[in-house]
C-alpha atoms as a PDB file:
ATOM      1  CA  UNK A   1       0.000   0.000   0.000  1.00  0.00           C
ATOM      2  CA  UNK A   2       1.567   3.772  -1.104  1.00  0.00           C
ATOM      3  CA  UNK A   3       1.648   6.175   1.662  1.00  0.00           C
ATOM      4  CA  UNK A   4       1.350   9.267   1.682  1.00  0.00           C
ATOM      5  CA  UNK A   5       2.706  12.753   3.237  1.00  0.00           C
ATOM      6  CA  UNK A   6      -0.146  15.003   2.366  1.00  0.00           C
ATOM      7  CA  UNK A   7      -3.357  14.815   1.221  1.00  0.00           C
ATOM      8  CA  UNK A   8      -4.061  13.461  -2.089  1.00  0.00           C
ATOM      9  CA  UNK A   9      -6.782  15.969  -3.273  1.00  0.00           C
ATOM     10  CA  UNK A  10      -6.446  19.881  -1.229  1.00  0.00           C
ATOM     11  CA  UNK A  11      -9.674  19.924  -0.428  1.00  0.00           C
ATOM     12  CA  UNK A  12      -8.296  17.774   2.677  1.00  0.00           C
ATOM     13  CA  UNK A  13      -5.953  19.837   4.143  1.00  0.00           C
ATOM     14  CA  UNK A  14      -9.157  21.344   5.629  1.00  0.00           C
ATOM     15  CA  UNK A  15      -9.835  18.586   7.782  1.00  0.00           C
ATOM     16  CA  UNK A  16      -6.954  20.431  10.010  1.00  0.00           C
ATOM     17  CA  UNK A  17      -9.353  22.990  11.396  1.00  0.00           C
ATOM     18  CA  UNK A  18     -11.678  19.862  12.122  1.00  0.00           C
ATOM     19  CA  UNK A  19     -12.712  19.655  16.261  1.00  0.00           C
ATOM     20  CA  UNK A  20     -14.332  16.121  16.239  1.00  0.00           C
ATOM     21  CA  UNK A  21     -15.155  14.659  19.872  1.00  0.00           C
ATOM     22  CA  UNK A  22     -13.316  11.158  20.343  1.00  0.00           C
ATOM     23  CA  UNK A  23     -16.116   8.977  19.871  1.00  0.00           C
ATOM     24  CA  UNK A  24     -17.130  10.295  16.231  1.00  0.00           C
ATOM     25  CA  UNK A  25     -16.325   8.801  13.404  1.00  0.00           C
ATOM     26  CA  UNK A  26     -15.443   9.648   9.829  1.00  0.00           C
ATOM     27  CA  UNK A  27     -17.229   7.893   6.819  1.00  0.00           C
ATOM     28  CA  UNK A  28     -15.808   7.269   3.011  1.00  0.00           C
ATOM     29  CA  UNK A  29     -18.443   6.853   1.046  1.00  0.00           C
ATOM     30  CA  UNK A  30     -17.220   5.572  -2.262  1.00  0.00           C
ATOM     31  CA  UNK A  31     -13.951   4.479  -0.935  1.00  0.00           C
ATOM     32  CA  UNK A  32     -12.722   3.163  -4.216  1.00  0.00           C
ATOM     33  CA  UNK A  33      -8.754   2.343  -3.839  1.00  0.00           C
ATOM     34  CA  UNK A  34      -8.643   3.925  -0.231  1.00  0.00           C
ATOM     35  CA  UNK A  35      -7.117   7.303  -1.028  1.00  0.00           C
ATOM     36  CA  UNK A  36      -9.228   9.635   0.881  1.00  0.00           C
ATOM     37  CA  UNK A  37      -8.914   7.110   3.562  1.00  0.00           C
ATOM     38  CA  UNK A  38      -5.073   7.582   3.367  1.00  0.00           C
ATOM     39  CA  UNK A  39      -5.634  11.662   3.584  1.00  0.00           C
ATOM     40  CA  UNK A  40      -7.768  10.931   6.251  1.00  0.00           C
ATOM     41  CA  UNK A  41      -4.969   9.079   8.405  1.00  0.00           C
ATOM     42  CA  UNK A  42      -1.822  11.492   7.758  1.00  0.00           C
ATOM     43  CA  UNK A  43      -4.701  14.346   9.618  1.00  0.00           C
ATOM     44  CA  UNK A  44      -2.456  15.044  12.721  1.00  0.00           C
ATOM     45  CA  UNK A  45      -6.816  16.013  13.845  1.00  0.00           C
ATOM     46  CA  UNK A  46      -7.987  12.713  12.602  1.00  0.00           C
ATOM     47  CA  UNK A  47      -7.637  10.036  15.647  1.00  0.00           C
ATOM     48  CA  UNK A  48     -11.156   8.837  15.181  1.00  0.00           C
ATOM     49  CA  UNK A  49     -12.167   6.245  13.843  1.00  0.00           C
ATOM     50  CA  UNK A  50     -12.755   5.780   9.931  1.00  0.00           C
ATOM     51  CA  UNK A  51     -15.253   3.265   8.297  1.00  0.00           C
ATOM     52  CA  UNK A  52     -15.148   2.954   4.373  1.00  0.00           C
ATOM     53  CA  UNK A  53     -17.642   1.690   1.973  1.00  0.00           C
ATOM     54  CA  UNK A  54     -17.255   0.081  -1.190  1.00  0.00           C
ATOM     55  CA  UNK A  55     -19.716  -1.985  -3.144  1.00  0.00           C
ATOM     56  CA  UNK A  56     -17.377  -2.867  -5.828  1.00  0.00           C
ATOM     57  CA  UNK A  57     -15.829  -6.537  -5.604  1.00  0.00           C
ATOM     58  CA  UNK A  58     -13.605  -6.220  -8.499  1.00  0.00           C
ATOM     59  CA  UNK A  59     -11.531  -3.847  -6.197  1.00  0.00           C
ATOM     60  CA  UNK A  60     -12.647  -4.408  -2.785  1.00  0.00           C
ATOM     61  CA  UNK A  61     -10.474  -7.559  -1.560  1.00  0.00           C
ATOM     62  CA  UNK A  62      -7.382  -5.331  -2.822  1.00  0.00           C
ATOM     63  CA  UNK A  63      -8.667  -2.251  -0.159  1.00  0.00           C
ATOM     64  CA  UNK A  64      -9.653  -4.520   2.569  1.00  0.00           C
ATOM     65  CA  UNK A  65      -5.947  -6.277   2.363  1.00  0.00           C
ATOM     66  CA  UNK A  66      -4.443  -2.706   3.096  1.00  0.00           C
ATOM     67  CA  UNK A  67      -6.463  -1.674   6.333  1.00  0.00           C
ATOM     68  CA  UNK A  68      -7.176  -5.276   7.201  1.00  0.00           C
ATOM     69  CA  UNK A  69      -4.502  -4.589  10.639  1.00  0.00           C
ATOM     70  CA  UNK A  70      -5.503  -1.149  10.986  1.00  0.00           C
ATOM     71  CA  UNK A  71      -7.667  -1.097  14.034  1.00  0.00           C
ATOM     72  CA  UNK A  72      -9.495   2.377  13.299  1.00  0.00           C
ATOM     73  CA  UNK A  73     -10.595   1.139  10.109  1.00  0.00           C
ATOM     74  CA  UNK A  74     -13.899  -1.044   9.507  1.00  0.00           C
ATOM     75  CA  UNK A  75     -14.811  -1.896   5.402  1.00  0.00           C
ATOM     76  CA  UNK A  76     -17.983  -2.740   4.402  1.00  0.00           C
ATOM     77  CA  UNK A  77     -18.771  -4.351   0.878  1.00  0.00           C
ATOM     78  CA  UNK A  78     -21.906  -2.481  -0.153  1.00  0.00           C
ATOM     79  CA  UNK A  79     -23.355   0.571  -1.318  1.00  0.00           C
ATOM     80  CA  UNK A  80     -25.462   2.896   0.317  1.00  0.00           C
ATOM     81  CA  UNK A  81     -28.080   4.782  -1.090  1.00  0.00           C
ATOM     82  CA  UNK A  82     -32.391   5.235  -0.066  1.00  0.00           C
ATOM     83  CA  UNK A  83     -32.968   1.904   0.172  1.00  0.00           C
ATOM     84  CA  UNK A  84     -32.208  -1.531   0.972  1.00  0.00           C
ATOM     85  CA  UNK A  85     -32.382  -3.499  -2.482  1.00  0.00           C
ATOM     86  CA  UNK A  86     -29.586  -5.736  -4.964  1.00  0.00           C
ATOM     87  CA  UNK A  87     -28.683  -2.646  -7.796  1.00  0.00           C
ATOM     88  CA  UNK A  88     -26.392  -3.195 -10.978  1.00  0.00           C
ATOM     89  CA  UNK A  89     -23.022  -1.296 -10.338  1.00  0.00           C
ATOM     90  CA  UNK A  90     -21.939  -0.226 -13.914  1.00  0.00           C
ATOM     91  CA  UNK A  91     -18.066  -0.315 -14.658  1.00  0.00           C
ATOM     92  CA  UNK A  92     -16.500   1.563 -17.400  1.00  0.00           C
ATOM     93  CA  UNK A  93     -13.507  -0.159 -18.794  1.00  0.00           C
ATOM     94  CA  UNK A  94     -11.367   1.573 -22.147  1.00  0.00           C
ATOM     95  CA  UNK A  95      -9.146  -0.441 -23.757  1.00  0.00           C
ATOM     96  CA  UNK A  96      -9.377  -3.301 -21.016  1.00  0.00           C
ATOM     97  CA  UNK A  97      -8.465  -0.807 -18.158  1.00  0.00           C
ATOM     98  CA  UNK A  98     -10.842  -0.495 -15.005  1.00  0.00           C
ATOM     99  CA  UNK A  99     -11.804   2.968 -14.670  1.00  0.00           C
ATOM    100  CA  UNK A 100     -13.003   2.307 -11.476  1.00  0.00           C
ATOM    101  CA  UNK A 101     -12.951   5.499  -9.872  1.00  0.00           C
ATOM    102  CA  UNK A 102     -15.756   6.274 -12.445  1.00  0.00           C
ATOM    103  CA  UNK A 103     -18.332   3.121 -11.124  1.00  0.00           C
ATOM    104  CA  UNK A 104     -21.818   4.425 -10.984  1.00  0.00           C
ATOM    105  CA  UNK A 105     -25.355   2.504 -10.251  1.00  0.00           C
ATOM    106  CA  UNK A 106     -26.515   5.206 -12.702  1.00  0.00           C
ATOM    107  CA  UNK A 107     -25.722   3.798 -15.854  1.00  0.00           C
ATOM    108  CA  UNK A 108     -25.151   6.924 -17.969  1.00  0.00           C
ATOM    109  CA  UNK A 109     -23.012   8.311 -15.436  1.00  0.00           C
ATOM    110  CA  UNK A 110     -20.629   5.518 -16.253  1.00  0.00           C
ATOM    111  CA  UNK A 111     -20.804   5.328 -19.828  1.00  0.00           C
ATOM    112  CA  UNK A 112     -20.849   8.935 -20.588  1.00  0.00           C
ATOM    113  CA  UNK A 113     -17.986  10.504 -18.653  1.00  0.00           C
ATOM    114  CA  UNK A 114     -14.975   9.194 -20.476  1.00  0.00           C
ATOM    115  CA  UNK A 115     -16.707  10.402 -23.765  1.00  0.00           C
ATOM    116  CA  UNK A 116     -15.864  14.397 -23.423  1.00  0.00           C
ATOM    117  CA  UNK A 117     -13.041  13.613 -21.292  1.00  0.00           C
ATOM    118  CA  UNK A 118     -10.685  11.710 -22.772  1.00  0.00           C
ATOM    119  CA  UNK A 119      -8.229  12.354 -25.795  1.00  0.00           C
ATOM    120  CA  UNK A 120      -8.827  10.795 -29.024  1.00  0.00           C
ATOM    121  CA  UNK A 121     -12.022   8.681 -27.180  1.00  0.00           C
ATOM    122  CA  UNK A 122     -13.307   5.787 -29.755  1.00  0.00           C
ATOM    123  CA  UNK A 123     -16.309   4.057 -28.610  1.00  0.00           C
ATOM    124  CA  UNK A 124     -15.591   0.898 -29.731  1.00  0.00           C
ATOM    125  CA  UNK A 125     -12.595   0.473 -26.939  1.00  0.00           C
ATOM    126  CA  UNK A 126     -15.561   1.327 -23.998  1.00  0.00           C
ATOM    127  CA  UNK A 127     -17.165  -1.448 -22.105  1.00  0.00           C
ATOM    128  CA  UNK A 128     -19.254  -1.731 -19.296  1.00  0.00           C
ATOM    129  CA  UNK A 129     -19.039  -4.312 -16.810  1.00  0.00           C
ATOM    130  CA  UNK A 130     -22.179  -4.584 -14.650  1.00  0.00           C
ATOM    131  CA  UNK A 131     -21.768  -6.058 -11.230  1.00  0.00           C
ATOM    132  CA  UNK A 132     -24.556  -6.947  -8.581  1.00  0.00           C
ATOM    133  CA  UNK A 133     -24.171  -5.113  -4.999  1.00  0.00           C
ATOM    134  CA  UNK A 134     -26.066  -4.983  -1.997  1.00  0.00           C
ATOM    135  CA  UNK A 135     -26.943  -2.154  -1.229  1.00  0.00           C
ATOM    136  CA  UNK A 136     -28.113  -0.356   2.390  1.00  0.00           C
ATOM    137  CA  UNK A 137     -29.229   3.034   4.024  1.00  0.00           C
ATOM    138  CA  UNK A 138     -27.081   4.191   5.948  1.00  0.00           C
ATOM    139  CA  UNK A 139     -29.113   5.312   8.736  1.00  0.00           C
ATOM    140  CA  UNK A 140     -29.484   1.406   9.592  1.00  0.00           C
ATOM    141  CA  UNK A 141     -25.791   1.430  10.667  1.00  0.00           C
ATOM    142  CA  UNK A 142     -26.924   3.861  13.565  1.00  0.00           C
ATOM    143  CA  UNK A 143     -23.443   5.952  13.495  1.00  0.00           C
ATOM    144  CA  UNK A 144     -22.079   8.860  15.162  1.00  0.00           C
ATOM    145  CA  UNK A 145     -20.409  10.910  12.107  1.00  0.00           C
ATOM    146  CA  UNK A 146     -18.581  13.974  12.296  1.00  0.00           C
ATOM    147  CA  UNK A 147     -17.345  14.178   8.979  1.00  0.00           C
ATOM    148  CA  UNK A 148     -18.559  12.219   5.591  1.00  0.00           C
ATOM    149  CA  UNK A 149     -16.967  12.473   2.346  1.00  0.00           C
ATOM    150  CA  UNK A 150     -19.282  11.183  -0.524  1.00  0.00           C
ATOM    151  CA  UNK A 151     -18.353  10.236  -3.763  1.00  0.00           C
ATOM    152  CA  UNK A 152     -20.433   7.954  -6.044  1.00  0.00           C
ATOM    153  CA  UNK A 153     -20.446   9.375  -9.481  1.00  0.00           C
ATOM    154  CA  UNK A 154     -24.161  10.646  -9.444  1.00  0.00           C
ATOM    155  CA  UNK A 155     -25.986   9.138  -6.582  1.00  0.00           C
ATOM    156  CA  UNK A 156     -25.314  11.342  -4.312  1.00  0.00           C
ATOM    157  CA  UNK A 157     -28.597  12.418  -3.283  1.00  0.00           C
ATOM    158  CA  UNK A 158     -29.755   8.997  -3.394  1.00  0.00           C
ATOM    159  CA  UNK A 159     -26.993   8.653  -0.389  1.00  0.00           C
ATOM    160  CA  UNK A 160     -28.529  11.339   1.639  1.00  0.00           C
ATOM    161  CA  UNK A 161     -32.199  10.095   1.618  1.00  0.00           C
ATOM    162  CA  UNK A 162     -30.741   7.224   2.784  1.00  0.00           C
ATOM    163  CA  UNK A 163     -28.909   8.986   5.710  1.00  0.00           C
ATOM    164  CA  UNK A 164     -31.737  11.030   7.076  1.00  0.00           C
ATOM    165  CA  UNK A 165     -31.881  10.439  10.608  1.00  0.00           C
ATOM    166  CA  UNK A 166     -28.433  10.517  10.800  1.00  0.00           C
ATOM    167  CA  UNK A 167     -28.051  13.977   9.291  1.00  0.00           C
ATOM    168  CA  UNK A 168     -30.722  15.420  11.209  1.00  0.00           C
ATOM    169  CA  UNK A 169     -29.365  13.593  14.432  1.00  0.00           C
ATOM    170  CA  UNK A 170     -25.507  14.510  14.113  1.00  0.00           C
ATOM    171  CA  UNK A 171     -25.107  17.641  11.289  1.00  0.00           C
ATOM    172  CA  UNK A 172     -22.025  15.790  10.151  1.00  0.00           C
ATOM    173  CA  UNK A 173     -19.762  17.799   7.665  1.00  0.00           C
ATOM    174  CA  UNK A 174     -19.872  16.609   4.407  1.00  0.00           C
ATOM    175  CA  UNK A 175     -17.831  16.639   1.386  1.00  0.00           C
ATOM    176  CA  UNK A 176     -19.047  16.003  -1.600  1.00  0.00           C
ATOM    177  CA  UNK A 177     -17.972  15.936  -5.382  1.00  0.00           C
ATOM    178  CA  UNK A 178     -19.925  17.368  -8.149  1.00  0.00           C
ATOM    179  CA  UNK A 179     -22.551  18.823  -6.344  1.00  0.00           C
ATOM    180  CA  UNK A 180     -25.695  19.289  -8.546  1.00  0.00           C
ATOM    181  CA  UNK A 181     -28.611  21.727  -7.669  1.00  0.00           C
ATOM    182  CA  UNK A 182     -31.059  19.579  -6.090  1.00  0.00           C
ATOM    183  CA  UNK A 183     -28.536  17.802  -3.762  1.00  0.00           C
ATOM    184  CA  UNK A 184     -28.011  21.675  -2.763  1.00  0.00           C
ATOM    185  CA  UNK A 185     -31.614  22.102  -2.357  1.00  0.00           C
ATOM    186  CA  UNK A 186     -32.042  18.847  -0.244  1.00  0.00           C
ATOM    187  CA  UNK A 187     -29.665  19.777   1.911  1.00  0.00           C
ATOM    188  CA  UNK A 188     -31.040  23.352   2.565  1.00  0.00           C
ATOM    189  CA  UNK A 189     -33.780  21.563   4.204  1.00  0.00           C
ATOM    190  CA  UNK A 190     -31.289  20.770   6.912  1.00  0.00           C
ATOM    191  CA  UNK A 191     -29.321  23.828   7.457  1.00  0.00           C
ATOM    192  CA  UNK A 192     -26.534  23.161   5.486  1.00  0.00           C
ATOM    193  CA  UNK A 193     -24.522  26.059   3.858  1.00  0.00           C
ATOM    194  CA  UNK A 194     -22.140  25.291   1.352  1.00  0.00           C
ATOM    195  CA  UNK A 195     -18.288  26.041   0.916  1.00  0.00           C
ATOM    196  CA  UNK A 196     -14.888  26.321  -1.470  1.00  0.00           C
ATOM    197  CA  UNK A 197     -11.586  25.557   1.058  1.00  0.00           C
ATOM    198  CA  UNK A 198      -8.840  27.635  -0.394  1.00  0.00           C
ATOM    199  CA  UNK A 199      -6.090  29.657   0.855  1.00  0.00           C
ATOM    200  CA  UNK A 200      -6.818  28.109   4.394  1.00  0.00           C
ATOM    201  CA  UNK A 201      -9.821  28.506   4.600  1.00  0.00           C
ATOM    202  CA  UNK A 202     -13.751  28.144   3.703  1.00  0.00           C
ATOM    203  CA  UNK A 203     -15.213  30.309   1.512  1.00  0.00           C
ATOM    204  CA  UNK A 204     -19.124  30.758   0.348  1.00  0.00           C
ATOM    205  CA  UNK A 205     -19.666  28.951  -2.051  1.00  0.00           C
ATOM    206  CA  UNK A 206     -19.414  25.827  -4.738  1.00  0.00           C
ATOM    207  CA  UNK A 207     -16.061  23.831  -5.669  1.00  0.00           C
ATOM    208  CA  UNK A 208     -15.233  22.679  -9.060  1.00  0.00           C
ATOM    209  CA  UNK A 209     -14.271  19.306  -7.831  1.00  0.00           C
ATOM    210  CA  UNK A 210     -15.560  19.021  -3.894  1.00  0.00           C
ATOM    211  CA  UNK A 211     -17.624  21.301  -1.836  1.00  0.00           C
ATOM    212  CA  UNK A 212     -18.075  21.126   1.914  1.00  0.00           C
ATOM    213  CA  UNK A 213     -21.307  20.992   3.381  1.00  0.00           C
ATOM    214  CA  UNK A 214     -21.679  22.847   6.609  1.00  0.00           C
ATOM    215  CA  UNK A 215     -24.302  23.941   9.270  1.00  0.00           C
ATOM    216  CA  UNK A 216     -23.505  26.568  11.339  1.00  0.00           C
ATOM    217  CA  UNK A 217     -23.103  24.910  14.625  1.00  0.00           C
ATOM    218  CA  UNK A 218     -20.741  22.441  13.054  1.00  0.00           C
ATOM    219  CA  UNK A 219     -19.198  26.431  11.700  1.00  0.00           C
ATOM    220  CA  UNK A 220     -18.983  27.941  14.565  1.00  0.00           C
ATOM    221  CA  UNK A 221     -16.505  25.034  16.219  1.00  0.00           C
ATOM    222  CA  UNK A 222     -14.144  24.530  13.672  1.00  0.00           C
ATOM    223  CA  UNK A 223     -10.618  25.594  15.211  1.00  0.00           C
ATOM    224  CA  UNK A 224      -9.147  28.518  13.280  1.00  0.00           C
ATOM    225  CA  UNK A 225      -5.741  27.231  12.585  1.00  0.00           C
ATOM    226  CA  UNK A 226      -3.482  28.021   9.607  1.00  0.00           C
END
C-alpha cells in the first residue's frame, strides 16, 4: 500500500481545522482504492475512527488487504443509497483498463464521462461491466459521524435520503464531489450552507471538484488554525 505525506486531493488539508469529539467517526463513502482514507490518516486532527464503503468486488479484496490490521478502520462491501435493495453497479472499462474510480449505479453516469473527457475517445474500446451489490441506508448502521466524504459518481442524493436520521441527528460535515442543484436544495432543508476551502480557509460557495457541506453549529466550532 503507497503512503502518503499530504493529502491526495487539497480539499483535505481542511480537515486540520476539524474539532471532532473522540467517539465520532469519519465515513468514506465511495472508498474506491482507499485514497481519501489515506488523507484521512496522515490528519495530525484525525484520531477517530474511519469506516469505508465500497460496493465494488472487483476492487474491494485489494482495499480490505491494506487496512485489514488497521484497528481504526472497519470496510464494508456495499453501497449505500435510499434503500435496501440488490442494484447493478456499472463499470466503465477503455481499452481493457478499469476505470473504477468512475463506477456508478446510474448507468449513464458511467458510460458517458470518459466520452468528453478523454483524448482521441473511440467508442468501440468502452465497455461496461455490470456487477450486482447490496446495497443499504445508511441510517441502519446507527453511526455517530462527524465528517462524511461522498463520492459515487451521481448518486449522491440517493446517499442522503438514505442517511436522514443521521443527518438530522448529528449535522455531520460533508464533502461532496460534483454537487448538482437539487442535492443543494435537499440539503437546505437541513441547514446546510455550502463552501470552497482555499487559501486556508472556507469560503461561500461551490467547488469545481468538492464542496463542503456545513451547518452553522458544526461552523462555529471549527478551530481557526493556519
Amino acid at each position: 500500500m503507497k503512503t502518503l505525506n499530504k493529502p491526495h486531493e487539497a480539499d483535505f488539508n481542511a480537515l486540520r481545522h476539524f474539532n471532532p469529539k473522540p467517539d465520532e467517526v469519519f465515513l468514506d463513502i465511495g472508498s474506491n482504492r482507499g485514497e481519501a482514507i489515506l488523507s484521512m490518516l496522515i490528519s495530525s486532527k484525525v484520531k477517530n475512527n474511519i469506516i469505508g464503503f465500497e460496493p465494488n468486488d472487483l476492487i474491494f479484496k485489494k482495499l480490505n488487504n491494506n487496512y485489514k490490521n488497521n484497528k481504526r478502520i472497519k470496510l464494508y462491501n456495499i453501497g449505500l443509497a435510499d434503500k435496501n435493495d440488490t442494484l447493478d453497479l456499472h463499470v466503465p472499462f477503455y481499452r481493457n483498463w478499469m476505470f473504477d474510480g468512475l463506477s456508478s449505479f446510474d448507468f449513464n453516469s458511467a458510460n458517458d464521462w470518459l466520452k468528453t473527457r478523454l483524448f482521441g475517445f473511440n467508442e468501440k474500446h468502452l465497455s461496461i461491466k455490470t456487477v450486482q451489490c447490496e446495497i443499504q441506508m445508511l441510517d441502519n448502521f446507527e453511526l455517530n459521524p462527524y465528517f462524511i466524504k461522498i463520492d459515487v459518481q451521481g448518486y449522491e442524493l440517493q446517499v442522503l435520503k438514505g442517511a436522514i436520521q443521521t443527518i438530522k441527528s448529528h449535522t455531520p460535515i460533508l464533502l461532496i464531489e460534483s454537487i448538482d442543484n437539487e442535492t443543494i436544495e435537499f440539503l437546505k432543508n437541513y441547514n446546510y450552507e455550502f463552501y470552497t476551502y482555499a487559501n486556508n480557509k472556507f469560503v461561500k460557495g461551490t467547488g469545481t471538484l468538492n464542496t463542503f457541506c456545513i451547518t452553522q453549529n458544526k461552523m462555529d466550532d471549527l478551530i481557526n488554525e493556519k
